[in-house]
C-alpha atoms as a PDB file:
ATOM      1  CA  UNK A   1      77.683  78.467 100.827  1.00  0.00           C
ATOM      2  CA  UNK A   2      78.963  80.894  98.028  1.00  0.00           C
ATOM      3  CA  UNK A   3      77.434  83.625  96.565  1.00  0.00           C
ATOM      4  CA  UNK A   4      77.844  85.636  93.850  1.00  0.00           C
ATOM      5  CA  UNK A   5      76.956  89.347  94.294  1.00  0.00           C
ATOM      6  CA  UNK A   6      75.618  89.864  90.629  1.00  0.00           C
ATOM      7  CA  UNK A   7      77.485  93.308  90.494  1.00  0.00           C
ATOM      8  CA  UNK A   8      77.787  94.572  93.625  1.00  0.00           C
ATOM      9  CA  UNK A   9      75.927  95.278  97.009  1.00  0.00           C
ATOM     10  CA  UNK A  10      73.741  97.885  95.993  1.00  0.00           C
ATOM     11  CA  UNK A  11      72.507  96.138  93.046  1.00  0.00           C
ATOM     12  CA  UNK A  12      68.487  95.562  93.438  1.00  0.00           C
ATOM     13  CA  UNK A  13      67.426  92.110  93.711  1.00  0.00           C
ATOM     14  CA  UNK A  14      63.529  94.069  93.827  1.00  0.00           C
ATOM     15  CA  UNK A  15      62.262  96.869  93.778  1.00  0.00           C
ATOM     16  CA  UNK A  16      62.946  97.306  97.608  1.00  0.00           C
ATOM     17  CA  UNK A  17      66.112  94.599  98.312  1.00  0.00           C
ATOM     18  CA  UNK A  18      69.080  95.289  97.762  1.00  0.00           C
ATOM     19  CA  UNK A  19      72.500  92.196  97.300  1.00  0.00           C
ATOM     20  CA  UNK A  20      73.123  93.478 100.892  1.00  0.00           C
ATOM     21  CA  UNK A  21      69.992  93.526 101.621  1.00  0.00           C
ATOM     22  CA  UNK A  22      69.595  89.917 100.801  1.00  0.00           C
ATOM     23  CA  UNK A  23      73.504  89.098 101.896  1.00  0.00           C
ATOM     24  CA  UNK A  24      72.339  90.178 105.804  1.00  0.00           C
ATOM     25  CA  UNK A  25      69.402  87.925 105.708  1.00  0.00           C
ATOM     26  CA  UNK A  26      70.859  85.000 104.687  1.00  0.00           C
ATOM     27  CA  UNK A  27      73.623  85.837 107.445  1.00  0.00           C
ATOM     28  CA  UNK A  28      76.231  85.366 104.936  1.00  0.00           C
ATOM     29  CA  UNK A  29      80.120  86.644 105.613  1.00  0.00           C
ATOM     30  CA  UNK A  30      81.555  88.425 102.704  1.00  0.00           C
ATOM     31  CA  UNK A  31      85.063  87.621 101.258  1.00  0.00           C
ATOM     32  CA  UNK A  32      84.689  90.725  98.845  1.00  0.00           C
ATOM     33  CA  UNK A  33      86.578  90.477  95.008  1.00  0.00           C
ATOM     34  CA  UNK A  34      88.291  93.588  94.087  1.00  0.00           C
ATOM     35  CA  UNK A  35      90.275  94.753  90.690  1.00  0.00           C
ATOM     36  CA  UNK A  36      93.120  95.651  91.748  1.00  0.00           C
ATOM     37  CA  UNK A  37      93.711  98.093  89.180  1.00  0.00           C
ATOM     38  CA  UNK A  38      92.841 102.149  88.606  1.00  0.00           C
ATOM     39  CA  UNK A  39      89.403 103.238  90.414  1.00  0.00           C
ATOM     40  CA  UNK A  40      89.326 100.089  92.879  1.00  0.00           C
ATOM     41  CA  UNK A  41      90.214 102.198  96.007  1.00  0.00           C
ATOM     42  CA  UNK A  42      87.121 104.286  95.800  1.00  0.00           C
ATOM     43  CA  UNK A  43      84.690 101.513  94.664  1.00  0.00           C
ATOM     44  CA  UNK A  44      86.305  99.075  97.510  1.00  0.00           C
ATOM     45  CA  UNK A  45      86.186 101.305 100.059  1.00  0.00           C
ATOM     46  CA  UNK A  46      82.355 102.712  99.218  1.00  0.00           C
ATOM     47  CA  UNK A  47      81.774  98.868  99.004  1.00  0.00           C
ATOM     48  CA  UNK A  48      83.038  97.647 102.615  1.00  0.00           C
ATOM     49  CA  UNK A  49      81.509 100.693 104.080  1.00  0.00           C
ATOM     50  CA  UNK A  50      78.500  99.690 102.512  1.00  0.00           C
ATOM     51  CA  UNK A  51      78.876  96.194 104.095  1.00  0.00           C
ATOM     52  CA  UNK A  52      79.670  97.627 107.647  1.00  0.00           C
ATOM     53  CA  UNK A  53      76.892 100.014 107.410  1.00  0.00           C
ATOM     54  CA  UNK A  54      74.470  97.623 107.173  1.00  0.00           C
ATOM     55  CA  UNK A  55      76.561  94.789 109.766  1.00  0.00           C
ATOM     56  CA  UNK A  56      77.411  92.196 107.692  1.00  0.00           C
ATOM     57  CA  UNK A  57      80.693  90.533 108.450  1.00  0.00           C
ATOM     58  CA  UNK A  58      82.977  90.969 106.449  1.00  0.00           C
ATOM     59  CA  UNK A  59      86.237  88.095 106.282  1.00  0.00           C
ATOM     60  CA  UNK A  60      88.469  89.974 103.758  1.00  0.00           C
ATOM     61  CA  UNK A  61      89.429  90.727 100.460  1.00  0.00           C
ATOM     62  CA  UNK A  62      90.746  88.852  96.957  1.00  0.00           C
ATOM     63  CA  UNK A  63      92.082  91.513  94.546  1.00  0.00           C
ATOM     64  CA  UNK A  64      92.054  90.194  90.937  1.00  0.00           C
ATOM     65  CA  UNK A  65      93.466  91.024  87.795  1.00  0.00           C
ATOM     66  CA  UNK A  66      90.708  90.306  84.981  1.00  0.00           C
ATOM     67  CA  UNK A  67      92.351  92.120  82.110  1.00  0.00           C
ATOM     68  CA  UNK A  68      95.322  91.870  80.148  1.00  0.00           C
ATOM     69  CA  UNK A  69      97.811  94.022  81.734  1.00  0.00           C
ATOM     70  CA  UNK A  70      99.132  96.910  80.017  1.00  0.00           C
ATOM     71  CA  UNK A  71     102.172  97.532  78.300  1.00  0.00           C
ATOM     72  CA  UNK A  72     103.041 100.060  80.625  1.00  0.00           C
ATOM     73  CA  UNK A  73     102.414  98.140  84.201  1.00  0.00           C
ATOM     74  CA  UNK A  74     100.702 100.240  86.857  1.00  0.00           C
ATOM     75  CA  UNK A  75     102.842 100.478  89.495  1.00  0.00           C
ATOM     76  CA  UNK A  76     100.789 102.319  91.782  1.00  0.00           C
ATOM     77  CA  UNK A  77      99.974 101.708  95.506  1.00  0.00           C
ATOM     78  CA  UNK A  78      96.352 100.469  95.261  1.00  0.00           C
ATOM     79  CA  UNK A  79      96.269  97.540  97.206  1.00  0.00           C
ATOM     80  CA  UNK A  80      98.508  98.951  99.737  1.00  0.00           C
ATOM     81  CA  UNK A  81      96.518 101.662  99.981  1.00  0.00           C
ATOM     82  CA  UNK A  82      93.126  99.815 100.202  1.00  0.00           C
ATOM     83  CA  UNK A  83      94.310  97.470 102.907  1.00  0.00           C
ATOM     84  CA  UNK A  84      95.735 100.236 105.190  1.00  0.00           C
ATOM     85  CA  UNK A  85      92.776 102.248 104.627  1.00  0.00           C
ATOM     86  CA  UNK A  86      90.288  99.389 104.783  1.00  0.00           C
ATOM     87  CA  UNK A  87      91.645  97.603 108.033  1.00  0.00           C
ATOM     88  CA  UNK A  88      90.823  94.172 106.420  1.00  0.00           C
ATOM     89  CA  UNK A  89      92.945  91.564 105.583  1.00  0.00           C
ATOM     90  CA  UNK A  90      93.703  90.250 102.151  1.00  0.00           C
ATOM     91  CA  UNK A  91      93.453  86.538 101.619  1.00  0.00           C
ATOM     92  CA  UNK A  92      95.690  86.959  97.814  1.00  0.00           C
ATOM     93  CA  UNK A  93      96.120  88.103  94.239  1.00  0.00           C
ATOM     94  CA  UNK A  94      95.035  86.553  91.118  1.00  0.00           C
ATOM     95  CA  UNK A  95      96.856  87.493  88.375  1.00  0.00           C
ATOM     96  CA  UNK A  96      94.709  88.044  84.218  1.00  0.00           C
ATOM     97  CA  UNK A  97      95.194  84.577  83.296  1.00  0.00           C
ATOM     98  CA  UNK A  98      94.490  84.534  79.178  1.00  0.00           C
ATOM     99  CA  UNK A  99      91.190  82.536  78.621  1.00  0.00           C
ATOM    100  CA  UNK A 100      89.495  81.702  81.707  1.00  0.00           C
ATOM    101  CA  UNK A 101      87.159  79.852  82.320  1.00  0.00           C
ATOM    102  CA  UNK A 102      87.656  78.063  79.511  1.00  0.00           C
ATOM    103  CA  UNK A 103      91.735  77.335  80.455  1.00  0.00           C
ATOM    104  CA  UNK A 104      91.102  76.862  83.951  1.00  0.00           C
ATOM    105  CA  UNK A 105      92.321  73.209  83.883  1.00  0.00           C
ATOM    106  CA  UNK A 106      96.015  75.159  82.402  1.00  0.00           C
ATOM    107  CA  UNK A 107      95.382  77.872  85.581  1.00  0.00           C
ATOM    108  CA  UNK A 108      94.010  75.836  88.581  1.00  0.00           C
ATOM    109  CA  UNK A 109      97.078  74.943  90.244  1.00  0.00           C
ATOM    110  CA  UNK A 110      98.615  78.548  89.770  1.00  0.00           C
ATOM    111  CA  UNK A 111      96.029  80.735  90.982  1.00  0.00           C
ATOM    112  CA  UNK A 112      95.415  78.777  94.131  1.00  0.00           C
ATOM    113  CA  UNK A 113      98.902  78.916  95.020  1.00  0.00           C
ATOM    114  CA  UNK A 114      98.320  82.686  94.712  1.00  0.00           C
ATOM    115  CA  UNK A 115      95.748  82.525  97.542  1.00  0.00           C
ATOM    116  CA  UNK A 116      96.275  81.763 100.886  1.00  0.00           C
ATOM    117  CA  UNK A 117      93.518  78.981 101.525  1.00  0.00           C
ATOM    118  CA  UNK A 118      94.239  78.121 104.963  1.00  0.00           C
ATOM    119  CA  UNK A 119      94.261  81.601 105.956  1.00  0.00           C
ATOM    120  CA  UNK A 120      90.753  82.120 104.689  1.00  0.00           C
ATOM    121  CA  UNK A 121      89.306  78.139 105.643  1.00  0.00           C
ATOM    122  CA  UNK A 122      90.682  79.197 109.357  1.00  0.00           C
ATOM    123  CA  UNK A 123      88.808  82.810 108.799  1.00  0.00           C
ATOM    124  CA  UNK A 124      85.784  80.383 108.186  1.00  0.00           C
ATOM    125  CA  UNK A 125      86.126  78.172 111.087  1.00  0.00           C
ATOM    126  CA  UNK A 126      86.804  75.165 108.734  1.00  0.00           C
ATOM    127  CA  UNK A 127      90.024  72.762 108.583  1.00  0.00           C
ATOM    128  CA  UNK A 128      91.949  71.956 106.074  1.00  0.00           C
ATOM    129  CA  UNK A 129      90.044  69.569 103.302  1.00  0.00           C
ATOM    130  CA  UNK A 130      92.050  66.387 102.775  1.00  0.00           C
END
């Protein structure tokens, strides 16, 4: 089952349930999306302790690039950082592809290279699909 978190874990689905509210009673693992870019160590790390706080499981992390890079490339540390900080492993990195969703057809083949499937259908207790 897949889930989308409709903006993040302390979102309120009510007035008194929150996305991790509803996330532990479904019993759901999370396989958390990050941005990899400036500000995503703080908001990933509030957001996994979040999880943890409240027990759900958490399998690991995508970071992803939604915006057009800058001219000027950040070279910083952030996903190093987050992952040594964070203790959870990362299952890839999706680059900004221009257009999506509409160019996914272009994309597909190039952004699942970029993640490491097996690693995350064995993290899932699921084989290979055929």
């Amino acid at each position: 089952m897949l889930v989308e978190g409709i903006g993040g874990v302390l979102v309120p689905v009510t007035v008194d349930l929150f996305v991790v509210d509803l996330i532990k009673r479904l019993g759901l693992p999370v396989l958390l999306v990050a941005r990899a870019g400036l500000g995503s160590i703080n908001h990933t790390l509030l957001t996994l302790d979040c999880l943890r706080t409240h027990g759900v499981p958490i399998l690991g992390l995508v970071f992803n690039h939604p915006a057009r890079p800058p001219a000027d490339p950040d070279e910083s540390a952030t996903i190093p950082t987050i992952l040594r900080l964070s203790h959870v492993r990362s299952f890839g990195e999706l680059p900004y592809c221009e257009g999506l969703p509409a160019t996914w057809p272009r994309h597909r083949d190039a952004l699942i290279a970029r993640l490491d499937v097996q690693g995350l259908l064995d993290a899932l207790g699921l084989r290979k699909l055929a």
